[in-house]
Structures are given as C-alpha cells and as structure tokens.
C-alpha atoms as a PDB file:
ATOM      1  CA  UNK A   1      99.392 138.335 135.505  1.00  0.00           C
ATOM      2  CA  UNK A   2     100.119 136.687 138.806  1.00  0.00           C
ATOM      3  CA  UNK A   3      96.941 134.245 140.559  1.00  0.00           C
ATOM      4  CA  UNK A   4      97.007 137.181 143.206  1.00  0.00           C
ATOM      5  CA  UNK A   5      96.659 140.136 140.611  1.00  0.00           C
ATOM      6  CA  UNK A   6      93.950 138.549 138.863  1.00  0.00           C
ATOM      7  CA  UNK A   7      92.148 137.271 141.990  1.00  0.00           C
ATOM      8  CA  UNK A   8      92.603 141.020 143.042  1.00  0.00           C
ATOM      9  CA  UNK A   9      91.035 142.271 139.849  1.00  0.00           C
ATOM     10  CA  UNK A  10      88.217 140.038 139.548  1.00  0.00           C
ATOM     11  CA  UNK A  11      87.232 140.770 143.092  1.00  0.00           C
ATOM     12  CA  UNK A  12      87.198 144.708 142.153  1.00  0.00           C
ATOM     13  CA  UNK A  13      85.083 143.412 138.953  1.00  0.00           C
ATOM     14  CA  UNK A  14      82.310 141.441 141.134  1.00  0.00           C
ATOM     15  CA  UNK A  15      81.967 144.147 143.866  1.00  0.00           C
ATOM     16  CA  UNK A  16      81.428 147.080 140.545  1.00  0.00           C
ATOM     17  CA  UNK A  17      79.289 144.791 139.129  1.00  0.00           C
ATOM     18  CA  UNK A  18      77.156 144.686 142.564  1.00  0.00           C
ATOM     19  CA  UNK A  19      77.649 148.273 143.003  1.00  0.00           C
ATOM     20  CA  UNK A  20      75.702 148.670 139.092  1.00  0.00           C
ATOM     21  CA  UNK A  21      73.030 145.829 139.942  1.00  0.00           C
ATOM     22  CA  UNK A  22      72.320 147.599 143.356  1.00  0.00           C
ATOM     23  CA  UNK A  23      70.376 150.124 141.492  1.00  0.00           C
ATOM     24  CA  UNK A  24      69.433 148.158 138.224  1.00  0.00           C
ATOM     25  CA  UNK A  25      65.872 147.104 137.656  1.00  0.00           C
ATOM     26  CA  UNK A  26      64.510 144.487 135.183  1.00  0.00           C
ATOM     27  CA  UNK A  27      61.132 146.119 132.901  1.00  0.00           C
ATOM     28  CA  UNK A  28      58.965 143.292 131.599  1.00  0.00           C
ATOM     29  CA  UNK A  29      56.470 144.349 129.342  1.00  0.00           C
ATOM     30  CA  UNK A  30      54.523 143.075 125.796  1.00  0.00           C
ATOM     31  CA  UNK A  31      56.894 140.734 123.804  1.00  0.00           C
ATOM     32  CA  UNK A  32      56.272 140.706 119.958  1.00  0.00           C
ATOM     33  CA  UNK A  33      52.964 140.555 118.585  1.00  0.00           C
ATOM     34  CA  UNK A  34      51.678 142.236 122.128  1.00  0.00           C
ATOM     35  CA  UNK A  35      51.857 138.997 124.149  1.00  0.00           C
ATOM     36  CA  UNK A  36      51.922 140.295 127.775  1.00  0.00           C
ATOM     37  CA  UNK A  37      54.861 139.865 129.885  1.00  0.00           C
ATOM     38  CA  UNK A  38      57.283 138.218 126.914  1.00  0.00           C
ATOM     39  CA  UNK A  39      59.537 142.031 126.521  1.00  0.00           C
ATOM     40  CA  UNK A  40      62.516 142.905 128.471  1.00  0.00           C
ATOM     41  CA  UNK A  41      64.302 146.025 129.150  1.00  0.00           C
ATOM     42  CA  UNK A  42      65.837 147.527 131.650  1.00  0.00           C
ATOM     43  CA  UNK A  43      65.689 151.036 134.160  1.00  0.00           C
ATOM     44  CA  UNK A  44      67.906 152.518 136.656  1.00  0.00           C
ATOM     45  CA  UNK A  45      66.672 153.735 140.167  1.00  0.00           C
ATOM     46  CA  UNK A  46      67.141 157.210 140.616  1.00  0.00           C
ATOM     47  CA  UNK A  47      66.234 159.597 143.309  1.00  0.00           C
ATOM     48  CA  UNK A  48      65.984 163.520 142.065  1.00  0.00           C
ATOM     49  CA  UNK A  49      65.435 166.073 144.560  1.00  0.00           C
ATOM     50  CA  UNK A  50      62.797 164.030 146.893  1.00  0.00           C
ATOM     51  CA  UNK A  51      61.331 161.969 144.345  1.00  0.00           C
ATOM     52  CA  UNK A  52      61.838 157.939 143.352  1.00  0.00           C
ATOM     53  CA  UNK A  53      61.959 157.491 139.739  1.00  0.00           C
ATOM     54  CA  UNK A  54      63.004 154.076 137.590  1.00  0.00           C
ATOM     55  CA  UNK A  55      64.798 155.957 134.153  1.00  0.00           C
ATOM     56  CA  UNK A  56      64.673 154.234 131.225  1.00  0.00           C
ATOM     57  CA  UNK A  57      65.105 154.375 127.096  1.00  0.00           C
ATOM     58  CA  UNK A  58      61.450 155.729 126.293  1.00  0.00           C
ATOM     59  CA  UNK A  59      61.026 152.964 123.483  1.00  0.00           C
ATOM     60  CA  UNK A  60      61.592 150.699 126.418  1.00  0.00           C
ATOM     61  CA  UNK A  61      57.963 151.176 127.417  1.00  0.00           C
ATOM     62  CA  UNK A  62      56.186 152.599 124.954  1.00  0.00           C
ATOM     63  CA  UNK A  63      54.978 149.659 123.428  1.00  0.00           C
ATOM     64  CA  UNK A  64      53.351 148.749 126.661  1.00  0.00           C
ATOM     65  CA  UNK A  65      50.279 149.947 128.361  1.00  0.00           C
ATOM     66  CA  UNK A  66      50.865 150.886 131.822  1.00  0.00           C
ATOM     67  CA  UNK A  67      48.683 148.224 133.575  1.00  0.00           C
ATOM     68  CA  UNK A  68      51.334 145.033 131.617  1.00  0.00           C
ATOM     69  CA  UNK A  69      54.268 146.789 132.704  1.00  0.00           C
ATOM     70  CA  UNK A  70      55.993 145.073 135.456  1.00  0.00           C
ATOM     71  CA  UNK A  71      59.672 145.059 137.218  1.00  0.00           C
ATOM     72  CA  UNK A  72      62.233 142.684 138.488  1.00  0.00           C
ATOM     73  CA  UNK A  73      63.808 144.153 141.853  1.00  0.00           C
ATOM     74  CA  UNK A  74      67.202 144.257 142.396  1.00  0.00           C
ATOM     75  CA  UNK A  75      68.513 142.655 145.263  1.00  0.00           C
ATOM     76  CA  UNK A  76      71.528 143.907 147.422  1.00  0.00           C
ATOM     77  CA  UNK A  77      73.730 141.262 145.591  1.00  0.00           C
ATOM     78  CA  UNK A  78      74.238 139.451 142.539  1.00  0.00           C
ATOM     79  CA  UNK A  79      75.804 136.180 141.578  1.00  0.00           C
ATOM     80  CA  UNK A  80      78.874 136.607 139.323  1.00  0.00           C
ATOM     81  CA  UNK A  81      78.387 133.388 137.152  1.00  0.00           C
ATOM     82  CA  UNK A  82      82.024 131.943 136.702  1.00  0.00           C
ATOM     83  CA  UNK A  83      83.477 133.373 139.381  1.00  0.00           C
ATOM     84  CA  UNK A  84      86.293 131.650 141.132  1.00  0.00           C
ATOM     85  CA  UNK A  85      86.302 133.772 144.164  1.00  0.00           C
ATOM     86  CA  UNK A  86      83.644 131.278 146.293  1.00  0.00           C
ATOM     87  CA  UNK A  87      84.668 128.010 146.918  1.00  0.00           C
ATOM     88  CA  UNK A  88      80.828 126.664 146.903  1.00  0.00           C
ATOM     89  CA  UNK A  89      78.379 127.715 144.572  1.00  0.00           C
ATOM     90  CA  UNK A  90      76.024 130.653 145.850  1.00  0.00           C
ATOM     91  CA  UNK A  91      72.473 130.197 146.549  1.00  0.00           C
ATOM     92  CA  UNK A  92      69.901 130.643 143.860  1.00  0.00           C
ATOM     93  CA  UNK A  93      67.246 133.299 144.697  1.00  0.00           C
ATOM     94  CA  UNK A  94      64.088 133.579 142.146  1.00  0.00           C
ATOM     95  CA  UNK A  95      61.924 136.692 142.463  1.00  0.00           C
ATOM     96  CA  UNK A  96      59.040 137.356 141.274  1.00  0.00           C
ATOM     97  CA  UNK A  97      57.794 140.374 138.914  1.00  0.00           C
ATOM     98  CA  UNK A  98      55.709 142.792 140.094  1.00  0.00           C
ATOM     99  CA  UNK A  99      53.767 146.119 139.313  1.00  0.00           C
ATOM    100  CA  UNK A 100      53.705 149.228 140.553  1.00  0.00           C
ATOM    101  CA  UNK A 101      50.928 151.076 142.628  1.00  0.00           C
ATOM    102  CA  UNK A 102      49.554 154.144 141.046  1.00  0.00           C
ATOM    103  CA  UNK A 103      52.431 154.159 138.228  1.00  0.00           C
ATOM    104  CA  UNK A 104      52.654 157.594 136.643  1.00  0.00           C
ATOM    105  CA  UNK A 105      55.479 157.660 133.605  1.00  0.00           C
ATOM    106  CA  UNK A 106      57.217 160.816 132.394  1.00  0.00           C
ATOM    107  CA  UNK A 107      57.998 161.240 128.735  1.00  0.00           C
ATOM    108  CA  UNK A 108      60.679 162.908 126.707  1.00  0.00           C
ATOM    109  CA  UNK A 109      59.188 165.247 124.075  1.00  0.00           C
ATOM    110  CA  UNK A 110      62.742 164.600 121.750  1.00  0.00           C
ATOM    111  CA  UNK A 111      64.899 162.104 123.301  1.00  0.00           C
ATOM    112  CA  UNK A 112      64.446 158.264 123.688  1.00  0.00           C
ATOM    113  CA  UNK A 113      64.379 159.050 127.325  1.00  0.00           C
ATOM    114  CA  UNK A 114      61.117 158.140 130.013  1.00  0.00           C
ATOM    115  CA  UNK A 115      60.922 157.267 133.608  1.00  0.00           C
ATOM    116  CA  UNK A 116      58.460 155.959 135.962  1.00  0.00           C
ATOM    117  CA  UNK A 117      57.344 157.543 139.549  1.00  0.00           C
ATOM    118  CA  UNK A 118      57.464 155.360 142.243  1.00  0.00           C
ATOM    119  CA  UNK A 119      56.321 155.821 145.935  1.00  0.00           C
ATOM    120  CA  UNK A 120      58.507 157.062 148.169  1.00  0.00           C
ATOM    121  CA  UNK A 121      60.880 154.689 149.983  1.00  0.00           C
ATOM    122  CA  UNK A 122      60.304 155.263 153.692  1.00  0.00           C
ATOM    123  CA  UNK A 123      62.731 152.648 154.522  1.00  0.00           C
ATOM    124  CA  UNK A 124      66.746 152.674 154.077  1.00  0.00           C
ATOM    125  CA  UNK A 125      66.558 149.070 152.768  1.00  0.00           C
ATOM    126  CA  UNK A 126      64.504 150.436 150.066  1.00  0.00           C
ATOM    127  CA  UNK A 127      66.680 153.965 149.133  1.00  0.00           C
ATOM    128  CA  UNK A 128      69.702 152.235 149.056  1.00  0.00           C
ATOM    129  CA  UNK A 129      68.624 151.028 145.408  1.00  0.00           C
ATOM    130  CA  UNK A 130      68.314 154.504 144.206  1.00  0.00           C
ATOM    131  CA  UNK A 131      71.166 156.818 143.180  1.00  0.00           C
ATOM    132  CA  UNK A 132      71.260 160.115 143.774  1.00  0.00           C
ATOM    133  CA  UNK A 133      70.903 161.989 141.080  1.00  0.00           C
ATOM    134  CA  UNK A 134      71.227 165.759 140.824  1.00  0.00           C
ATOM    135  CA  UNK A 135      72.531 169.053 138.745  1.00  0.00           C
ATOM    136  CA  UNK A 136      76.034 167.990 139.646  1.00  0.00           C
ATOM    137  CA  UNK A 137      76.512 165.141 137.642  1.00  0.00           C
ATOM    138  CA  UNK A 138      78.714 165.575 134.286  1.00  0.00           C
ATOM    139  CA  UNK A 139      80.827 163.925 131.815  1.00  0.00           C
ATOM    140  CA  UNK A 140      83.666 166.107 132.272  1.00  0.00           C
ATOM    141  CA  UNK A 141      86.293 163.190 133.250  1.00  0.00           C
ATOM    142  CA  UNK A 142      84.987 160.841 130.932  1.00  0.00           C
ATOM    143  CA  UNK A 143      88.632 160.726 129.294  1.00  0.00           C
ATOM    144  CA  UNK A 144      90.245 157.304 129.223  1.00  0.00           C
ATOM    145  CA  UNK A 145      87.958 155.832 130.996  1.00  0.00           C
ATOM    146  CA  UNK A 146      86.435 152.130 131.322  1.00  0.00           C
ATOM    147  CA  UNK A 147      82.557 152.159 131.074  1.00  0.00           C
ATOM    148  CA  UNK A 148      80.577 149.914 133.607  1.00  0.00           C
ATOM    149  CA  UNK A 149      76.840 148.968 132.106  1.00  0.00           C
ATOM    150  CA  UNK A 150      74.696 145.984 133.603  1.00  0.00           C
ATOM    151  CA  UNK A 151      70.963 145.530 132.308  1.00  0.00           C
ATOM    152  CA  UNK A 152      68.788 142.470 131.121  1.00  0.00           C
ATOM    153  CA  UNK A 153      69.476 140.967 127.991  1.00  0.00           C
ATOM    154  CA  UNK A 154      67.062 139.431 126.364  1.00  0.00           C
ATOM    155  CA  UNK A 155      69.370 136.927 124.950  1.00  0.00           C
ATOM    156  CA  UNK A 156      70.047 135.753 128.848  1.00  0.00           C
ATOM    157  CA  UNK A 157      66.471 134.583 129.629  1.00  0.00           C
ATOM    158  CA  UNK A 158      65.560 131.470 130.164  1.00  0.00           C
ATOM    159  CA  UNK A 159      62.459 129.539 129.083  1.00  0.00           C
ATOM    160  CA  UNK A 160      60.498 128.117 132.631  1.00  0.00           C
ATOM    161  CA  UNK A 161      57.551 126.908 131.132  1.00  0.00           C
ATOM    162  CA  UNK A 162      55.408 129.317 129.487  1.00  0.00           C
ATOM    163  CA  UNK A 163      57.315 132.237 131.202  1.00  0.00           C
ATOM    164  CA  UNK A 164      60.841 132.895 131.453  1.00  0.00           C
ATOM    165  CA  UNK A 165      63.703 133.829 134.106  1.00  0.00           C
ATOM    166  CA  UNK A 166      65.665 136.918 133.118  1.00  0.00           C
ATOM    167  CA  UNK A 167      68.830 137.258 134.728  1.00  0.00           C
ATOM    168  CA  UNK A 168      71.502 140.527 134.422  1.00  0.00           C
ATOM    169  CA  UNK A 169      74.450 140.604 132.447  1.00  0.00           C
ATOM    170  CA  UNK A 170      77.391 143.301 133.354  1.00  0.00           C
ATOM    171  CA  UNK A 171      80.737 144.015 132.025  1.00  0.00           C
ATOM    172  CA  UNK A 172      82.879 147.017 130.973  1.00  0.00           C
ATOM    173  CA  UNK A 173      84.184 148.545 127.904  1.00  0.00           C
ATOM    174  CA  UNK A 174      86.188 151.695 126.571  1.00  0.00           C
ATOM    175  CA  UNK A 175      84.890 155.311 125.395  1.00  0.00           C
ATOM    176  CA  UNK A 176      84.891 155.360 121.617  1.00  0.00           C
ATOM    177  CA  UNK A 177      85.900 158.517 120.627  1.00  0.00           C
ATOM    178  CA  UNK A 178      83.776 160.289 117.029  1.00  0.00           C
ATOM    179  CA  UNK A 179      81.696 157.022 116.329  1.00  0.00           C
ATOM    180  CA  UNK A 180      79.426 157.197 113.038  1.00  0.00           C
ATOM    181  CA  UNK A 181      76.263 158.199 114.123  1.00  0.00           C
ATOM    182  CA  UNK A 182      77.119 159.692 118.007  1.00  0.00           C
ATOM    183  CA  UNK A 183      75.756 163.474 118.687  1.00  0.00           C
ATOM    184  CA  UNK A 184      79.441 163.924 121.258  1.00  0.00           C
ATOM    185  CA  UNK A 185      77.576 167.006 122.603  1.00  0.00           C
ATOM    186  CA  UNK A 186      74.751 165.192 123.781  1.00  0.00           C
ATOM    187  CA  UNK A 187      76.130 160.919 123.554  1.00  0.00           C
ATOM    188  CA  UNK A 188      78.274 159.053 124.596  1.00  0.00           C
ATOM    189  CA  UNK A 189      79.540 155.323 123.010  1.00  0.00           C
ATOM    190  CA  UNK A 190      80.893 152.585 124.940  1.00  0.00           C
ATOM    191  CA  UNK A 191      82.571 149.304 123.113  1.00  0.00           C
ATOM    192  CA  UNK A 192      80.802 146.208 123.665  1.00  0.00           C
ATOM    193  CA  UNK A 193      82.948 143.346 124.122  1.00  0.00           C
ATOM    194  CA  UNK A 194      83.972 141.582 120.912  1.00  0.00           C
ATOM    195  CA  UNK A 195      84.277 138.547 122.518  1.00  0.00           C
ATOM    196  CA  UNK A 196      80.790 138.289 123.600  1.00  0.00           C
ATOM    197  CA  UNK A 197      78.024 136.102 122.296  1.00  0.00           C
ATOM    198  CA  UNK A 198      75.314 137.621 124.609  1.00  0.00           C
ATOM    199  CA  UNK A 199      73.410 139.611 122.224  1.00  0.00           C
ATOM    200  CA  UNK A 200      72.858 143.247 123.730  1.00  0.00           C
ATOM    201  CA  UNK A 201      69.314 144.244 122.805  1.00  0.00           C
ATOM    202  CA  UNK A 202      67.497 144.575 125.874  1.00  0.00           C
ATOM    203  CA  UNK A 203      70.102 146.987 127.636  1.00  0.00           C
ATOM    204  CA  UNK A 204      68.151 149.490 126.429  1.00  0.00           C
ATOM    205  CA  UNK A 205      67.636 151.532 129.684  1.00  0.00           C
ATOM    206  CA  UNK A 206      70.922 150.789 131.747  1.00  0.00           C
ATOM    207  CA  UNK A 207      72.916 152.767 132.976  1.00  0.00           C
ATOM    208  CA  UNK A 208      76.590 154.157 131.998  1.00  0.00           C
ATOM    209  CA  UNK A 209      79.007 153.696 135.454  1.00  0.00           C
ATOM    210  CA  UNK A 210      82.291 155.090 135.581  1.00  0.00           C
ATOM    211  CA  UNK A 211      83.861 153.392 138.822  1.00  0.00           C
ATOM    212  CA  UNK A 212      84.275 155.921 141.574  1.00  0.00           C
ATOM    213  CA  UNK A 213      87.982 156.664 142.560  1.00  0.00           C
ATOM    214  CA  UNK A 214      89.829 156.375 145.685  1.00  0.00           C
ATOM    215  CA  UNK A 215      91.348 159.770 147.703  1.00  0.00           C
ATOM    216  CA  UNK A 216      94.812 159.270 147.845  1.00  0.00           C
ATOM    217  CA  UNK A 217      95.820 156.715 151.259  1.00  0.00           C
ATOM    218  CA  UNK A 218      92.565 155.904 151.197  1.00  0.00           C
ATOM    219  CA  UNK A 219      91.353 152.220 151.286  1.00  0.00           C
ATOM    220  CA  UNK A 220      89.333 151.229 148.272  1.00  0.00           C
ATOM    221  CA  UNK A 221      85.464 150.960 148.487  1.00  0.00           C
ATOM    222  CA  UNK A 222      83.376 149.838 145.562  1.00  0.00           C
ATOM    223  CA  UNK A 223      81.535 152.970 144.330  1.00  0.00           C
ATOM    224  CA  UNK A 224      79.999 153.452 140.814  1.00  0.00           C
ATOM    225  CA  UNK A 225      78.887 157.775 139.528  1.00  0.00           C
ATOM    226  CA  UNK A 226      76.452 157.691 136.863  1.00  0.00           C
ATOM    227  CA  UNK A 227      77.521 159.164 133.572  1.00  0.00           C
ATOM    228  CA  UNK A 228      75.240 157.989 131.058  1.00  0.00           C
ATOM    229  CA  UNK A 229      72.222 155.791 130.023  1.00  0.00           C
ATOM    230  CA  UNK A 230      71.441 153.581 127.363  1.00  0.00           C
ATOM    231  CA  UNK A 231      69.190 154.135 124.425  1.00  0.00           C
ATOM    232  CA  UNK A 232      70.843 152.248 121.153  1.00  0.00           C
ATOM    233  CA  UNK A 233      73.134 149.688 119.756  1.00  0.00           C
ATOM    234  CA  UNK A 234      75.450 149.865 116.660  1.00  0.00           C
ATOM    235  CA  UNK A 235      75.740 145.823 116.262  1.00  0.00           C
ATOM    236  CA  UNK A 236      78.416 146.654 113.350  1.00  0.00           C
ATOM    237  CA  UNK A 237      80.530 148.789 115.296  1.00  0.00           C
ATOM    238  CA  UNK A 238      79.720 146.712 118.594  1.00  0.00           C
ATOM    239  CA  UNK A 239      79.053 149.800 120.236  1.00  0.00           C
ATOM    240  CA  UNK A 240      76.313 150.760 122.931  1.00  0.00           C
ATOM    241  CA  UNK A 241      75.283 154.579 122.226  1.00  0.00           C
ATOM    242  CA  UNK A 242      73.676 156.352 125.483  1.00  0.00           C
ATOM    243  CA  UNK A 243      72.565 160.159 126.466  1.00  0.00           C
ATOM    244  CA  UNK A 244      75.440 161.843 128.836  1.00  0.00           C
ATOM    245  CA  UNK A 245      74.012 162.380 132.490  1.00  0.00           C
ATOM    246  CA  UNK A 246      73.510 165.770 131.545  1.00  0.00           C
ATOM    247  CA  UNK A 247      70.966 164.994 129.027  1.00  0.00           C
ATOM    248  CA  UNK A 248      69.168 162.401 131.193  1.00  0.00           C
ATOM    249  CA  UNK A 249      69.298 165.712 134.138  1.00  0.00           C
ATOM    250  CA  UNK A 250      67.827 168.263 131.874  1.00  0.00           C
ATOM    251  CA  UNK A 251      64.917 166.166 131.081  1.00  0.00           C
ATOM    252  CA  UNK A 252      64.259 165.486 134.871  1.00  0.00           C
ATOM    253  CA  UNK A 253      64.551 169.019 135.528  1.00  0.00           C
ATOM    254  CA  UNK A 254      61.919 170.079 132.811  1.00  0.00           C
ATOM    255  CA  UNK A 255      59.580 167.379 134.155  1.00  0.00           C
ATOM    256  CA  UNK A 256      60.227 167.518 137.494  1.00  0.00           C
ATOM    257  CA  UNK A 257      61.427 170.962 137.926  1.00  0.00           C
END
C-alpha cells in the first residue's frame, strides 16, 4: 500500500471513528465492592420519536443506584492517539463527569437492554449527539460488512489520584457468521481485533456502526447507521456479541410506544 492509500484510509478511519464518538457517552457508576464512581460502561445517544434517551447493556447500570450514576459527554471530536495525519500533537481536553437532572431509566423485562431519559435538547449543539433512531432501522445489509464499535474500556483508564481519566477506544472488525452461543435471529457478533491488548470489558453498551455508503458520483462524507449494540464478550472466540437494531427498536417501542 502506497503512503497516499494508507494516508487516505486512515483519514476515512479517524473521521468514522469521530462519526461513532459523536454520539458515544461514557457511564461511571459503583466499581467493585460498591465504591462510588470506580465502574465504567458505556451508552449511545439516541433520539426516538421526540424523546432523548442514552441506550445501554442493562447490566451496565444495574449495579448502580440512580443518584451514583454519572456520564462522560462526548465532544464533537476525538483525538486518534497515533495518528500521523497532524503534524503537532492535538490539544488535551479533560471533562468532567456529571449527573443527570431528574434521571428516569427504562428496563428490559428479557434482554440485557436499559436506557436512560434525558431532557430534551433545545439546542442543535446538543441533538447533534443523538442519532436518530426509528422503525426503519434493520440488519438487512449486514453481509460482508466491517463493524465500527467505540466505547470505554475499562482497561484504558488512567489512575489521577484517587479517581481516574477514562478515555474511548474505537476500531472495526468483521461479522462472524454462526458463532457458539449467538441467537442470529435476534444477535449479531463482531471480531475483536486479535492483535489488541486493550481488554474489552467495559464496551458493554456501545454501539454496532456499519459506515454509511456513498450514492454513486457522490463525494464521500463520514456517516455511521446504527445496526447493533453491545451486551457481551466471548474472550475465547475474541468476539463482541450485541442485540440487532431491531431488538434494541422493539424494546423502545414497548416502553416508549
């Protein structure tokens, strides 16, 4: 691969990655033994039919009363550690958890699957970071296709004191077709990179992107459709297991009908 192919293909990487992180949010809740503020997991913004939800993996926050549940933001970029594309290093910027007002949750009665109300956005700043979600959504062109997924590790925090600073991790990997274990009618499994030391558990609650493609003689915009989210991880198989978007639409549409 030529230094302009790849330069080419890790710019389409970074601005997919953005495109995930744009609607990604951080969950901080009780570590092990309870101690507040020590878990991580992670949501995905979603807006369905008028109303602002965070989705997650129910066991995400279940362990966690609702007044120690807190959320890291996403910003309208992130900083692709690595990356060769800037010639100076980008600037760091730390934010801060913080908790909801008036935080109703929604439960799933069968699948690992919650979310969170949150108040309407009345600003466009604020929408952008939630995707619209509705009955259209399907896995129906899931064949051959890479899987985007970006969420918050708990293997990529660091230790600031007596807190930490989580930080998201993204990358892609390929359907796996009849994996031990996978409902196909109702999951879907995506490969986790081999190669990868960053131990998964925390992406519990991310979402599934398949990148959005171009009409033909079209220019190219980064663009990422929601096709799945999150829930397990085969660490044998190195494979994340999620709920299809149809799944994750049928429970909004019982709760929130």
């Amino acid at each position: 691969m030529d230094d302009v192919e790849s330069r080419v293909n890790e710019a389409a990487d970074a601005a997919l990655t953005n495109a995930m992180y744009r609607y990604t949010f951080g969950i901080v809740g009780n570590g092990i033994g309870g101690v507040v503020g020590q878990g991580i997991g992670t949501g995905v913004g979603v807006c369905w039919k008028g109303t602002y939800l965070i989705v997650t993996a129910a066991h995400t926050m279940q362990t966690t009363p609702n007044q120690s549940q807190f959320f890291l933001l996403p910003d309208e970029s992130v900083n692709i550690q690595g990356s060769s594309l800037n010639s100076e290093p980008p600037p760091v910027n730390v934010q801060g958890r913080v908790q909801l007002e008036s935080q109703q949750s929604l439960l799933d009665d069968d699948r690992d699957l919650a979310a969170f109300i949150v108040p309407e956005q009345m600003e466009e700043q604020g929408r952008r970071h939630f995707y619209n979600l509705d009955d259209g959504h399907n896995t129906f062109n899931l064949a051959r296709k890479q899987i985007g997924f970006l969420g918050y590790p708990s293997a990529a925090r660091q230790q600031v004191g007596s807190n930490f600073m989580a930080t998201p991790y993204g990358s892609f990997g390929d359907l796996v077709d009849a994996a031990q274990g996978v409902d196909s009618d109702s999951q879907v499994a995506v490969s986790y990179p081999a190669s990868n030391s960053v131990n998964a558990h925390g992406l519990s609650g991310c979402g599934l992107w398949m990148p959005e493609e171009a009409p033909e003689a079209k220019l190219w915009t980064p663009g990422v459709i929601l096709v799945g989210l999150v829930t397990d991880l085969d660490p044998k198989s190195q494979i994340l297991i999620g709920y299809r978007v149809e799944e994750l639409v049928d429970f909004l549409r019982i709760t929130l009908p």
